[in-house]
N, C-alpha and C. Protein backbone atom coordinates (compact mmCIF):
# COMPACT_ATOMS: atom_id res chain seq x y z
N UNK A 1 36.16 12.81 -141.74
CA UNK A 1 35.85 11.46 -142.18
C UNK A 1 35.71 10.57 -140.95
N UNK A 2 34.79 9.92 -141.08
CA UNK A 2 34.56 9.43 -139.47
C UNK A 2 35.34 7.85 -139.78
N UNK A 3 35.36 7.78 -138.38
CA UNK A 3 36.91 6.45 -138.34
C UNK A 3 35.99 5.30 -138.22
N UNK A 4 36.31 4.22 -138.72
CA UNK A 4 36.26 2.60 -138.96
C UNK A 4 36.11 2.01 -137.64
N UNK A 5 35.24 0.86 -137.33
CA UNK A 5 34.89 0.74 -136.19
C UNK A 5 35.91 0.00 -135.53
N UNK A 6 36.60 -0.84 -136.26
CA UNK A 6 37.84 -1.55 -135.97
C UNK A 6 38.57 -0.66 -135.49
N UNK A 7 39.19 0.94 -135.45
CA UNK A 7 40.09 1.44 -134.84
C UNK A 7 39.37 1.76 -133.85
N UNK A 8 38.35 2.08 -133.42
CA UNK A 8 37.79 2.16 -132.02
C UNK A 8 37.76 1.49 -130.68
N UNK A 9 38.54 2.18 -129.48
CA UNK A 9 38.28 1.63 -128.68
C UNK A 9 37.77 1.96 -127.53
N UNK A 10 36.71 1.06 -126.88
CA UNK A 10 35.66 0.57 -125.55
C UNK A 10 37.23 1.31 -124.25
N UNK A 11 36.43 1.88 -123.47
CA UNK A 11 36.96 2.37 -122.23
C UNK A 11 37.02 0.56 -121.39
N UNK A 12 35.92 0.09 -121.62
CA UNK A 12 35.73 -1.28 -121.66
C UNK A 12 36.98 -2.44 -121.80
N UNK A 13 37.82 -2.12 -122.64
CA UNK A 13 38.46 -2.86 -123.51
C UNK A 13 40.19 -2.54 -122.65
N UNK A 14 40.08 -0.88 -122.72
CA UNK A 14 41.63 -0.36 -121.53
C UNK A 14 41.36 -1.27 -120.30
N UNK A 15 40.53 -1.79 -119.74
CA UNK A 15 40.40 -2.04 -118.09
C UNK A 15 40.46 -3.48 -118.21
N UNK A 16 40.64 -4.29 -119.25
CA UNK A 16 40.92 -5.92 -119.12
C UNK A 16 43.09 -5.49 -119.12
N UNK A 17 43.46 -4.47 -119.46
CA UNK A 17 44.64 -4.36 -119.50
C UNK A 17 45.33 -4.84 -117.90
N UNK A 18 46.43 -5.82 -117.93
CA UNK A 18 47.47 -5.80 -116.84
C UNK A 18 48.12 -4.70 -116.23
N UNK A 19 49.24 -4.64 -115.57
CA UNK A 19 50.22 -3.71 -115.02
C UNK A 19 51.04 -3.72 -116.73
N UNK A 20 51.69 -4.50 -116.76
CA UNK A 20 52.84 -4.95 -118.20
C UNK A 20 51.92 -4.40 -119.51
N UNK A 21 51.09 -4.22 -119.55
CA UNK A 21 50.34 -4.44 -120.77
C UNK A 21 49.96 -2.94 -120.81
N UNK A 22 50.02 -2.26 -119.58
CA UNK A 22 49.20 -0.88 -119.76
C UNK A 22 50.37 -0.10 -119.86
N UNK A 23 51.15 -0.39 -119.41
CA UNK A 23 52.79 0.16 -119.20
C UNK A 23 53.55 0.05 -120.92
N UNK A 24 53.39 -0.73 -121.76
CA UNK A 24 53.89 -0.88 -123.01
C UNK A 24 52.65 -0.33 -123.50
N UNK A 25 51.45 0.03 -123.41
CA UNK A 25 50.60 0.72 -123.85
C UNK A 25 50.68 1.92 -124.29
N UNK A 26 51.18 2.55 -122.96
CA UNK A 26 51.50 4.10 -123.18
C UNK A 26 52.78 4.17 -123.27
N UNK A 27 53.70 3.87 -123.68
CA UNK A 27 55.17 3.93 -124.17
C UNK A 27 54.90 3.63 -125.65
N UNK A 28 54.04 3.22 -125.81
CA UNK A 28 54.03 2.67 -127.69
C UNK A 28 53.28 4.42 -128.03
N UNK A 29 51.88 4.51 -127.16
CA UNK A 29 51.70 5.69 -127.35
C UNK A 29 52.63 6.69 -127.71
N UNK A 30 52.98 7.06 -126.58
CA UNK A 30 54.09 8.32 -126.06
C UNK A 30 55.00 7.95 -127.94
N UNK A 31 55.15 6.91 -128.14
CA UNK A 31 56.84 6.71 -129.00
C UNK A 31 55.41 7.49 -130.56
N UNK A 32 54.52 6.96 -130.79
CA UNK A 32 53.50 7.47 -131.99
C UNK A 32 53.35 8.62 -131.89
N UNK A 33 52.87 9.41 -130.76
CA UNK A 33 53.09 10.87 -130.72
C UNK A 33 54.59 11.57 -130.99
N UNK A 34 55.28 11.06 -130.51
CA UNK A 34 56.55 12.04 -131.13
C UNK A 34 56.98 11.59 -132.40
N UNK A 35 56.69 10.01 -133.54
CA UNK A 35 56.55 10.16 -134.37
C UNK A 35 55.97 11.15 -135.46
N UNK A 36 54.72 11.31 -134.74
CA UNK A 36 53.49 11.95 -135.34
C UNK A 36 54.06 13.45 -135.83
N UNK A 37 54.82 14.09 -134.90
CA UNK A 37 55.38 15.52 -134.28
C UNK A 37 56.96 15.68 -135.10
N UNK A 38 57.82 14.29 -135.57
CA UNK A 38 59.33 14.50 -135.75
C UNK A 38 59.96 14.37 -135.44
N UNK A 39 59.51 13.98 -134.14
CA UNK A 39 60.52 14.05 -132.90
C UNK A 39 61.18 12.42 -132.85
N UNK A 40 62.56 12.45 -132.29
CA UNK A 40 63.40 11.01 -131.78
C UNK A 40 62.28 9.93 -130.88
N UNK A 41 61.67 8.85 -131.11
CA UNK A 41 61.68 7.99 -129.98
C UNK A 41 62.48 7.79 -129.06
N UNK A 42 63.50 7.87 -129.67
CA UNK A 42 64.41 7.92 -128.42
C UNK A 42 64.23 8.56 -127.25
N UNK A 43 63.47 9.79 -126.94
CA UNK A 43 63.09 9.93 -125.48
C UNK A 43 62.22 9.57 -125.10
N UNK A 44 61.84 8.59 -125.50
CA UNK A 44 60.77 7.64 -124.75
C UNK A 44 61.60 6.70 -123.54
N UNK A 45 61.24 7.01 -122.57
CA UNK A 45 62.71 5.27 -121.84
C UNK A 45 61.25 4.92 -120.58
N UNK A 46 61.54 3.43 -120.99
CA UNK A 46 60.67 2.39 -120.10
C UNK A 46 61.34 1.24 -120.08
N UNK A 47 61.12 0.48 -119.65
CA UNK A 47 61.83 -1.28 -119.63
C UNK A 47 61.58 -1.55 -118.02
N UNK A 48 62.56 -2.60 -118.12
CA UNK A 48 62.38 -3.13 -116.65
C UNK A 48 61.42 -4.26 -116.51
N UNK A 49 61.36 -4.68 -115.38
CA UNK A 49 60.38 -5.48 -114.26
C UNK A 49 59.43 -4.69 -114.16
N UNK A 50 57.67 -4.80 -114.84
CA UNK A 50 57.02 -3.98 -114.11
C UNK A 50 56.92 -3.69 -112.61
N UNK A 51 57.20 -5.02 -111.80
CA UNK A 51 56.95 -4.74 -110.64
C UNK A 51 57.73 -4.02 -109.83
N UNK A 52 59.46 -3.92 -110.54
CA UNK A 52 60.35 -3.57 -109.45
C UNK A 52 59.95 -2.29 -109.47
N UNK A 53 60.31 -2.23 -108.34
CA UNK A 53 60.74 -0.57 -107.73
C UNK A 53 61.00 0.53 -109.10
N UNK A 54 60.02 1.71 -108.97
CA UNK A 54 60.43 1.93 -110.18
C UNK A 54 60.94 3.73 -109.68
N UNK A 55 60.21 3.98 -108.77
CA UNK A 55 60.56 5.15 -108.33
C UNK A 55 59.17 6.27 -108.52
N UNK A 56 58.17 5.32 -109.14
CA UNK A 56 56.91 6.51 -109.10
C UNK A 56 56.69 6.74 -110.71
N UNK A 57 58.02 5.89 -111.74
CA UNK A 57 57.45 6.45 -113.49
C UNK A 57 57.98 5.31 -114.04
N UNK A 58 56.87 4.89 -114.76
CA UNK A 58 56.91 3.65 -115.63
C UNK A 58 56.90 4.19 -116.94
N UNK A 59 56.48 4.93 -117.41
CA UNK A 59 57.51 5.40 -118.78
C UNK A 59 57.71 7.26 -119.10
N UNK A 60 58.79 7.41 -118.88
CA UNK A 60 58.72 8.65 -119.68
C UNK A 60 59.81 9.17 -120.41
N UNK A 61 59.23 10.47 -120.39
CA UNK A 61 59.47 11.22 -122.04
C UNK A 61 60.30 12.22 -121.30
N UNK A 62 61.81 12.35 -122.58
CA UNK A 62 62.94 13.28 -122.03
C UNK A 62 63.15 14.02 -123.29
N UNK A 63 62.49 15.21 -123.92
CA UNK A 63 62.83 15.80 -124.83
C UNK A 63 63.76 17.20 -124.29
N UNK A 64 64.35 17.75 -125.26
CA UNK A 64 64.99 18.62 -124.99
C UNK A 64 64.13 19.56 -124.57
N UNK A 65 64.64 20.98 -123.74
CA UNK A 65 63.70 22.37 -122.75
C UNK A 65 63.82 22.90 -124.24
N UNK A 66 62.70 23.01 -124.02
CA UNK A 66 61.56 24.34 -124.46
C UNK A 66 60.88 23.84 -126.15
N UNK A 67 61.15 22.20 -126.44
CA UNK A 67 60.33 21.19 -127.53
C UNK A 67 58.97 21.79 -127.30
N UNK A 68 58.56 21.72 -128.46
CA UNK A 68 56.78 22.17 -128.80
C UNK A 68 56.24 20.59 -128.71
N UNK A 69 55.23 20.91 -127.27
CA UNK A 69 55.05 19.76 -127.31
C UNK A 69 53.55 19.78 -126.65
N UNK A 70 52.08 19.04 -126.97
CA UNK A 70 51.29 19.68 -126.08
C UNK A 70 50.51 18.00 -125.93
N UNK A 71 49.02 18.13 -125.59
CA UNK A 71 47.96 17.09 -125.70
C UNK A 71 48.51 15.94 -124.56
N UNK A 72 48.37 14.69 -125.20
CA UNK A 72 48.56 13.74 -124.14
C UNK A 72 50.44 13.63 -123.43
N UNK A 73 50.86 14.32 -123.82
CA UNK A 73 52.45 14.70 -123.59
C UNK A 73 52.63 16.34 -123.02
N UNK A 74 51.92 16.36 -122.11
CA UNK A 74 51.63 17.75 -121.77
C UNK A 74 53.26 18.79 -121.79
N UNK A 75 54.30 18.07 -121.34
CA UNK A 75 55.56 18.91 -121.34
C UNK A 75 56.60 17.95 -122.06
N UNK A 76 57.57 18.99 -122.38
CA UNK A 76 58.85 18.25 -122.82
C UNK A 76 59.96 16.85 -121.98
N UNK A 77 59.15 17.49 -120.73
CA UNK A 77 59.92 16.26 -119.89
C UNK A 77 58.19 15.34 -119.27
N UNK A 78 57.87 14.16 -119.10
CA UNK A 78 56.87 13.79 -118.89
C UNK A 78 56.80 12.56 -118.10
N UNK A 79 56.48 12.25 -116.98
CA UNK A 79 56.46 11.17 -116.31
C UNK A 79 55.20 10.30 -116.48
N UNK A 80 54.79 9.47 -116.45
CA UNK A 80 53.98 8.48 -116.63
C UNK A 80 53.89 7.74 -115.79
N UNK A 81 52.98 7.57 -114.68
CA UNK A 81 52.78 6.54 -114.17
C UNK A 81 51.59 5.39 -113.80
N UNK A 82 51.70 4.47 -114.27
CA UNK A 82 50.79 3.20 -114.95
C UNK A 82 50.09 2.62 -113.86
N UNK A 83 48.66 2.58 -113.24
CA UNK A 83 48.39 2.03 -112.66
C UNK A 83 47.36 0.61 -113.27
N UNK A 84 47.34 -0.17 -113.18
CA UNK A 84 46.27 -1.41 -113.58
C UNK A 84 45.49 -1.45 -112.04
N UNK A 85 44.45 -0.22 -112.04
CA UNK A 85 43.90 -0.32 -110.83
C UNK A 85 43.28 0.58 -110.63
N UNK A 86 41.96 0.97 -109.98
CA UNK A 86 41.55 2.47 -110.10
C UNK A 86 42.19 3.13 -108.96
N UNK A 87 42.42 4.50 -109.13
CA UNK A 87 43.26 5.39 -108.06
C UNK A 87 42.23 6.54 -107.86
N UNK A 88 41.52 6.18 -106.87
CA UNK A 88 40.82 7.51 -106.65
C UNK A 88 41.49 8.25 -105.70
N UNK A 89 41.39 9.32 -105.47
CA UNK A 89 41.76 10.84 -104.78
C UNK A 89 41.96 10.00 -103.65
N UNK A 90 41.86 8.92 -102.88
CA UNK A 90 42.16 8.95 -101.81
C UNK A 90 43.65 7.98 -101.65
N UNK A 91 43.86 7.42 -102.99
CA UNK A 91 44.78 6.30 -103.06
C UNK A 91 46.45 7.30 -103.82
N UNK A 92 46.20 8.62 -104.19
CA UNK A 92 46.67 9.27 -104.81
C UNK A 92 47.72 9.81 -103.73
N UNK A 93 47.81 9.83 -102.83
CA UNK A 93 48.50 10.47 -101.95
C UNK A 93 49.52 9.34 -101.51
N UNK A 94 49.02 8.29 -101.20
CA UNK A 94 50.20 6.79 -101.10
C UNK A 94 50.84 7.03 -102.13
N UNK A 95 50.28 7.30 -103.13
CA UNK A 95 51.11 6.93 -104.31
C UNK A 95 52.26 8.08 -104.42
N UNK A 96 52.42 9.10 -104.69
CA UNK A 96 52.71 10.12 -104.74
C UNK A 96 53.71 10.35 -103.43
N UNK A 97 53.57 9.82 -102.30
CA UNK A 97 54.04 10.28 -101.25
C UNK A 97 54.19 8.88 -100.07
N UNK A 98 54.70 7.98 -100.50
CA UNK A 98 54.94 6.48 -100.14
C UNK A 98 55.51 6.82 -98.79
N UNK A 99 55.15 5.82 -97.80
CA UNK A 99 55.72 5.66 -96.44
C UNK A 99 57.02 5.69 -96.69
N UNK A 100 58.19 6.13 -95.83
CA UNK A 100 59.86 6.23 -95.79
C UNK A 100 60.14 6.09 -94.49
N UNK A 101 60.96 5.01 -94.63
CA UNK A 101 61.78 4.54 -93.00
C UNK A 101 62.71 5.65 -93.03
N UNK A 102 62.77 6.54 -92.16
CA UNK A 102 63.97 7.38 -91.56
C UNK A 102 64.92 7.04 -90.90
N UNK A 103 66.26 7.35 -90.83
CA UNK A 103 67.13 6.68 -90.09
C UNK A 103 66.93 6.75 -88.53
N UNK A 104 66.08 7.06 -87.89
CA UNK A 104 65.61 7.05 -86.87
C UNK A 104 65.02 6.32 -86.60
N UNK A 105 64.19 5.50 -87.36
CA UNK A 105 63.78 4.65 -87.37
C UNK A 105 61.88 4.96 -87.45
N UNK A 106 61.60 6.10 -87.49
CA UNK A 106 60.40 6.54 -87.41
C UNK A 106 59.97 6.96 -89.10
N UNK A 107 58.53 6.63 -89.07
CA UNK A 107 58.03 6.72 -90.98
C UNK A 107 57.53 8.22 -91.14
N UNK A 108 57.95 8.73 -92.72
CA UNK A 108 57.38 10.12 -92.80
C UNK A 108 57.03 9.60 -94.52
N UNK A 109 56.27 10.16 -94.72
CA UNK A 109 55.66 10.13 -95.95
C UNK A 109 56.28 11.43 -96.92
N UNK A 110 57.14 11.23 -97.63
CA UNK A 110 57.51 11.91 -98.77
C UNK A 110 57.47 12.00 -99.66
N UNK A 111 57.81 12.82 -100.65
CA UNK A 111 57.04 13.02 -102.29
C UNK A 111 57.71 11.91 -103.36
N UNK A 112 57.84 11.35 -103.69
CA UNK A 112 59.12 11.25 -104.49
C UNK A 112 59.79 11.59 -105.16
N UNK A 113 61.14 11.35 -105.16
CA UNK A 113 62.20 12.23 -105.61
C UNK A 113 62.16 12.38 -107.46
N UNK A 114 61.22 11.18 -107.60
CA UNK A 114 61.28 11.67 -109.23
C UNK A 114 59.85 12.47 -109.81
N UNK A 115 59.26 12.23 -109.22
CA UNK A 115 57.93 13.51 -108.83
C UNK A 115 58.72 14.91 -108.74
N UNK A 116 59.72 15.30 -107.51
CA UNK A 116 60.45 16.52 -107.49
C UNK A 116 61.12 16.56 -108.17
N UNK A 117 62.17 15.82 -108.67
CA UNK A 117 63.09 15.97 -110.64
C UNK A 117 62.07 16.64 -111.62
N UNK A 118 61.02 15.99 -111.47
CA UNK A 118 60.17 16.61 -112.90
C UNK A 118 59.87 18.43 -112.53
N UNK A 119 59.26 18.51 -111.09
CA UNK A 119 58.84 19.80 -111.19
C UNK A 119 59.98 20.80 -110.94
N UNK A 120 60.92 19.99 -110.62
CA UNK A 120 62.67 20.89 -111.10
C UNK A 120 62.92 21.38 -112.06
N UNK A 121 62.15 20.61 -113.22
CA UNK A 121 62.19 20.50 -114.83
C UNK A 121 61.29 21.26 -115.94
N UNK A 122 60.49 21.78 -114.74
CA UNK A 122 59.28 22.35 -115.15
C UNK A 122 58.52 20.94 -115.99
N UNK A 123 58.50 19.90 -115.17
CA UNK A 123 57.37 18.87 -116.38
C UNK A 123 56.24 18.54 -115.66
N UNK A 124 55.71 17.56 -116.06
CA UNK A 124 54.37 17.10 -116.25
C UNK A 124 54.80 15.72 -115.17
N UNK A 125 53.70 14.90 -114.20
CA UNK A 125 53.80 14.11 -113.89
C UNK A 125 51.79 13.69 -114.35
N UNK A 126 52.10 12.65 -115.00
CA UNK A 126 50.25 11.40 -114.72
C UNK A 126 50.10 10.43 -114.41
N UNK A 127 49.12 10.29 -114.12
CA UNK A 127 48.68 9.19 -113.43
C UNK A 127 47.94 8.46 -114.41
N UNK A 128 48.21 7.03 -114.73
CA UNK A 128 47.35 6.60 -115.85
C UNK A 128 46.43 5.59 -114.70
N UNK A 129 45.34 5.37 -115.00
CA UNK A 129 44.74 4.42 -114.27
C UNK A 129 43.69 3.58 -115.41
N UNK A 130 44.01 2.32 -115.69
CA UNK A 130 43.44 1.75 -116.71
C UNK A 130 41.80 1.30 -116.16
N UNK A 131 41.73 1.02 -115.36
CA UNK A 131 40.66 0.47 -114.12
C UNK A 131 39.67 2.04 -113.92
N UNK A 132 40.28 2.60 -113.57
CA UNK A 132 39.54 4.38 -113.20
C UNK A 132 38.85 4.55 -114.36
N UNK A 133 37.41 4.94 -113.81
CA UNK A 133 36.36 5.86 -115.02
C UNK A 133 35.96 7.27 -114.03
N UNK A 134 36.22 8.52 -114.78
CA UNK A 134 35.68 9.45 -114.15
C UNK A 134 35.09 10.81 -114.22
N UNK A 135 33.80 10.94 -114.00
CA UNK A 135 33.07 11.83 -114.21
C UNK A 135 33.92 13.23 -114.33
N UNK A 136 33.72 14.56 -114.36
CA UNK A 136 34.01 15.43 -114.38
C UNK A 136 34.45 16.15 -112.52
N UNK A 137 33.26 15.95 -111.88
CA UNK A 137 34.02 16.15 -110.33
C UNK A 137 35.06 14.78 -109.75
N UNK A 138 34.83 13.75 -110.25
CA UNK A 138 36.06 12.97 -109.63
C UNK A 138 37.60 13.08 -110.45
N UNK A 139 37.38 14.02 -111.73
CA UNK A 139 38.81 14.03 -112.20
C UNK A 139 39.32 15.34 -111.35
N UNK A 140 38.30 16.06 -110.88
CA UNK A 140 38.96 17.13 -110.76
C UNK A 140 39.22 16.82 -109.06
N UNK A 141 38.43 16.19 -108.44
CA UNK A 141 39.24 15.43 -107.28
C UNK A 141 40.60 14.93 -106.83
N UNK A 142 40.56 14.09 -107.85
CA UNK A 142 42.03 13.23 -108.73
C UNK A 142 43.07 14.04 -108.15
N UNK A 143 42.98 15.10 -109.43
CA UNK A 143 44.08 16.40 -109.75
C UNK A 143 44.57 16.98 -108.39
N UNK A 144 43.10 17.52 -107.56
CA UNK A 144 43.38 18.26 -106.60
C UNK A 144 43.97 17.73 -105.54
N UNK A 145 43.69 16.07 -104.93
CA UNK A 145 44.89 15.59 -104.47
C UNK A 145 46.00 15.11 -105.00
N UNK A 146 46.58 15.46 -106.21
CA UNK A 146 47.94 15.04 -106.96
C UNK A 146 48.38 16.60 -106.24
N UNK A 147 47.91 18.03 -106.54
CA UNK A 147 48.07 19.11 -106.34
C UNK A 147 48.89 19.41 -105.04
N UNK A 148 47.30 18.97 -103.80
CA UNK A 148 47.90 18.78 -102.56
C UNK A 148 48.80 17.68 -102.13
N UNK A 149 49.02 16.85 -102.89
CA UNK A 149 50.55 15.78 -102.41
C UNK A 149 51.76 16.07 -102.82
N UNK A 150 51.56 17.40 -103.68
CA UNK A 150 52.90 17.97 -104.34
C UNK A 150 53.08 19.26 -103.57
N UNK A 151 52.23 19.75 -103.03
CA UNK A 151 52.36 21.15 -102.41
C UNK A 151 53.35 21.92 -101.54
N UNK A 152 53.88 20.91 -101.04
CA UNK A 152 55.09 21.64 -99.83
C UNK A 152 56.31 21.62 -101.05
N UNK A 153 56.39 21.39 -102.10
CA UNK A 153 57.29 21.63 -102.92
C UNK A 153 57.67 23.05 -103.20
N UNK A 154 58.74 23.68 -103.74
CA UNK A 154 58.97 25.08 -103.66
C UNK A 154 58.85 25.26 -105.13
N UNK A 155 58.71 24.66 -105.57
CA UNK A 155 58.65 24.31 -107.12
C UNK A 155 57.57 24.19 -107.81
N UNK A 156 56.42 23.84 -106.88
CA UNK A 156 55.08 23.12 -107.17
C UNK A 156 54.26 23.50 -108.40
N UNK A 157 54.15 24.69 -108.31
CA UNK A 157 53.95 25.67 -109.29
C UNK A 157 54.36 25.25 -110.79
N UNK A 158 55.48 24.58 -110.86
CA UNK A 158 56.16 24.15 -112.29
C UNK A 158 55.97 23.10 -113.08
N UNK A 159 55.28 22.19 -112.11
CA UNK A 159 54.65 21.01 -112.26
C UNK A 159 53.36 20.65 -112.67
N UNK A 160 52.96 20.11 -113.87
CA UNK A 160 51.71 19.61 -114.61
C UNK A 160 51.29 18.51 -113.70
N UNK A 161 50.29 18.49 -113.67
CA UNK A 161 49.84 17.36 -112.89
C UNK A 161 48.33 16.80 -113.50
N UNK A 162 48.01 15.76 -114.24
CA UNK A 162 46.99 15.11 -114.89
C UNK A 162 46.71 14.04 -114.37
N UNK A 163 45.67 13.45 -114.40
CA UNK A 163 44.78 11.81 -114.42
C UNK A 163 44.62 11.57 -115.61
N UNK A 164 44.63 10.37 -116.17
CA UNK A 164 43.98 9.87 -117.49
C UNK A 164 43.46 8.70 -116.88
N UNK A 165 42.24 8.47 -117.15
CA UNK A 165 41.49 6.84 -116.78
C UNK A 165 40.98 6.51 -118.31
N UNK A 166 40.40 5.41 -117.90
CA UNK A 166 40.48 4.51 -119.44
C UNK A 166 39.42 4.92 -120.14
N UNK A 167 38.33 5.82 -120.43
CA UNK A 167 38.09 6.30 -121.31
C UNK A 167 39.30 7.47 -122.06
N UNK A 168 39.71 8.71 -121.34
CA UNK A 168 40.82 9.25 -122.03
C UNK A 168 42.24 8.73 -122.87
N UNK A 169 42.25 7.57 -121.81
CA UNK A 169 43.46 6.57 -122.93
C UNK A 169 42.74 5.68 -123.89
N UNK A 170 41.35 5.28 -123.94
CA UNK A 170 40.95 4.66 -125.03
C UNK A 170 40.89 5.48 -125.89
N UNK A 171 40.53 7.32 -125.63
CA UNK A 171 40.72 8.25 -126.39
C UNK A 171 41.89 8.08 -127.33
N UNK A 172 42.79 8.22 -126.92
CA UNK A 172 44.52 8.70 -127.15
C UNK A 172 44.83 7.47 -127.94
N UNK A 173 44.29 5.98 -127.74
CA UNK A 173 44.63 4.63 -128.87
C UNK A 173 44.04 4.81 -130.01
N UNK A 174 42.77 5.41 -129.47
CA UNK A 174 41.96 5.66 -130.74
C UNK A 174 42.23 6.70 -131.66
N UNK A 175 43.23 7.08 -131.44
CA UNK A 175 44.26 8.65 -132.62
C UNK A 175 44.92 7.49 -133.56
N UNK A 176 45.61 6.45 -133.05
CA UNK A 176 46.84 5.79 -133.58
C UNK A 176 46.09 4.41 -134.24
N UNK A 177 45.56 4.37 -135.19
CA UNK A 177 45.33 2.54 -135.81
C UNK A 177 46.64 1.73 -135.66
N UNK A 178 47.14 2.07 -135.71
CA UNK A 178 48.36 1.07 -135.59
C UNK A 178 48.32 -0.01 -134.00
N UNK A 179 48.17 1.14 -132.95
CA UNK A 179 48.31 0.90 -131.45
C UNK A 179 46.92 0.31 -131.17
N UNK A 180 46.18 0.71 -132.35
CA UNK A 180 44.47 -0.19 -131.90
C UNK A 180 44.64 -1.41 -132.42
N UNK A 181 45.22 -1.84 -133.19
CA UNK A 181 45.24 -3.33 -134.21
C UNK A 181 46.52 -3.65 -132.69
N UNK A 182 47.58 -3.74 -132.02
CA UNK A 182 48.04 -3.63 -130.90
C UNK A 182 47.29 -4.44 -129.94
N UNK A 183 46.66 -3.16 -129.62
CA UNK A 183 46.08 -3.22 -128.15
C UNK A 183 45.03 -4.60 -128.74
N UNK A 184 44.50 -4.90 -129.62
CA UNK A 184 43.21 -5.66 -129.76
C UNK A 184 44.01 -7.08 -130.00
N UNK A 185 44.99 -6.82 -131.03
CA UNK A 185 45.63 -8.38 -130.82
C UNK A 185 46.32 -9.06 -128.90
N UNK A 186 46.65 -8.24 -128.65
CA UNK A 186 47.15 -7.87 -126.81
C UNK A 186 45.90 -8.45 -125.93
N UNK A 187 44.52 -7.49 -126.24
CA UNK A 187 43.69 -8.28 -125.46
C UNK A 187 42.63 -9.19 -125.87
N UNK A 188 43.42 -9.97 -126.91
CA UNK A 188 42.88 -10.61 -127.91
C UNK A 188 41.24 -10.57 -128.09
């Protein structure tokens, strides 16, 4: 049955989204999918200051090891991280691997530590970018430097690693009417 034009949404429509706005975006998501599935909202955890310091995940998902869990929630444990900005392959590696003052006083660029929790966990880390549109070779760009900024990990291997830009998350609103009547009152 083909869907109502009112639940549809413009890739167009994700990229007027803020930092705050894209960040309660996909946490409302994330909380409809494990509705959808049975599962507790409750492992959904986000809040905060968008801006503070967040450690690299603005919302994620803590279900119990070895939950059946697949699609835009690729693993049972799932990090999320919200950009209001496009992140191409070259901005992916700052992100992922932020300058660090050493007590020496000299900078080394490291992974972050909640990037390495997840692939401890065997989970999933993404990158949401509300701003990002991307063809088929720039997602797979994306990926391949998320890949190589995780690589000296011993773990690396355990770790999901995705892009979503705002056609795939206009995808994923467009599952939920609820989160489209949302998002449309949001960007009015």
């Amino acid at each position: 049955m083909p869907q109502h034009p009112l639940f549809d949404i413009a890739p167009e429509q994700i990229a007027t989204l803020d930092d705050e706005s894209l960040r309660l975006l996909i946490a409302r998501l994330c909380k409809a999918e494990l509705r959808r599935r049975g599962l507790s909202v409750s492992s959904v955890l986000y809040g905060g200051n968008q801006i503070a310091a967040d450690g690299g995940i603005d919302v994620r998902v803590e279900l119990p090891a070895g939950t059946d869990i697949a699609g835009f929630i690729p693993r049972p444990v799932t990090g999320f991280q919200a950009k209001a900005e496009d992140m191409p392959a070259s901005k992916i590696a700052k992100e992922m691997r932020p300058e660090t003052k050493k007590e020496d006083g000299t900078y080394v660029n490291c992974l972050r530590p909640s990037i390495r929790a997840l692939a401890e966990a065997a989970g999933a880390y993404v990158i949401v970018s509300s701003k990002g549109s991307t063809a088929d070779s720039r997602l797979i760009e994306r990926r391949d430097a998320m890949r190589a900024a995780a690589a000296d990990l011993d773990c690396a291997g355990n770790l999901h690693l995705d892009f979503y830009d705002r056609t795939r998350l206009a995808d994923w609103v467009s599952d939920y009417p609820g989160e489209t009547l949302w998002l449309r009152d949001r960007i009015g």
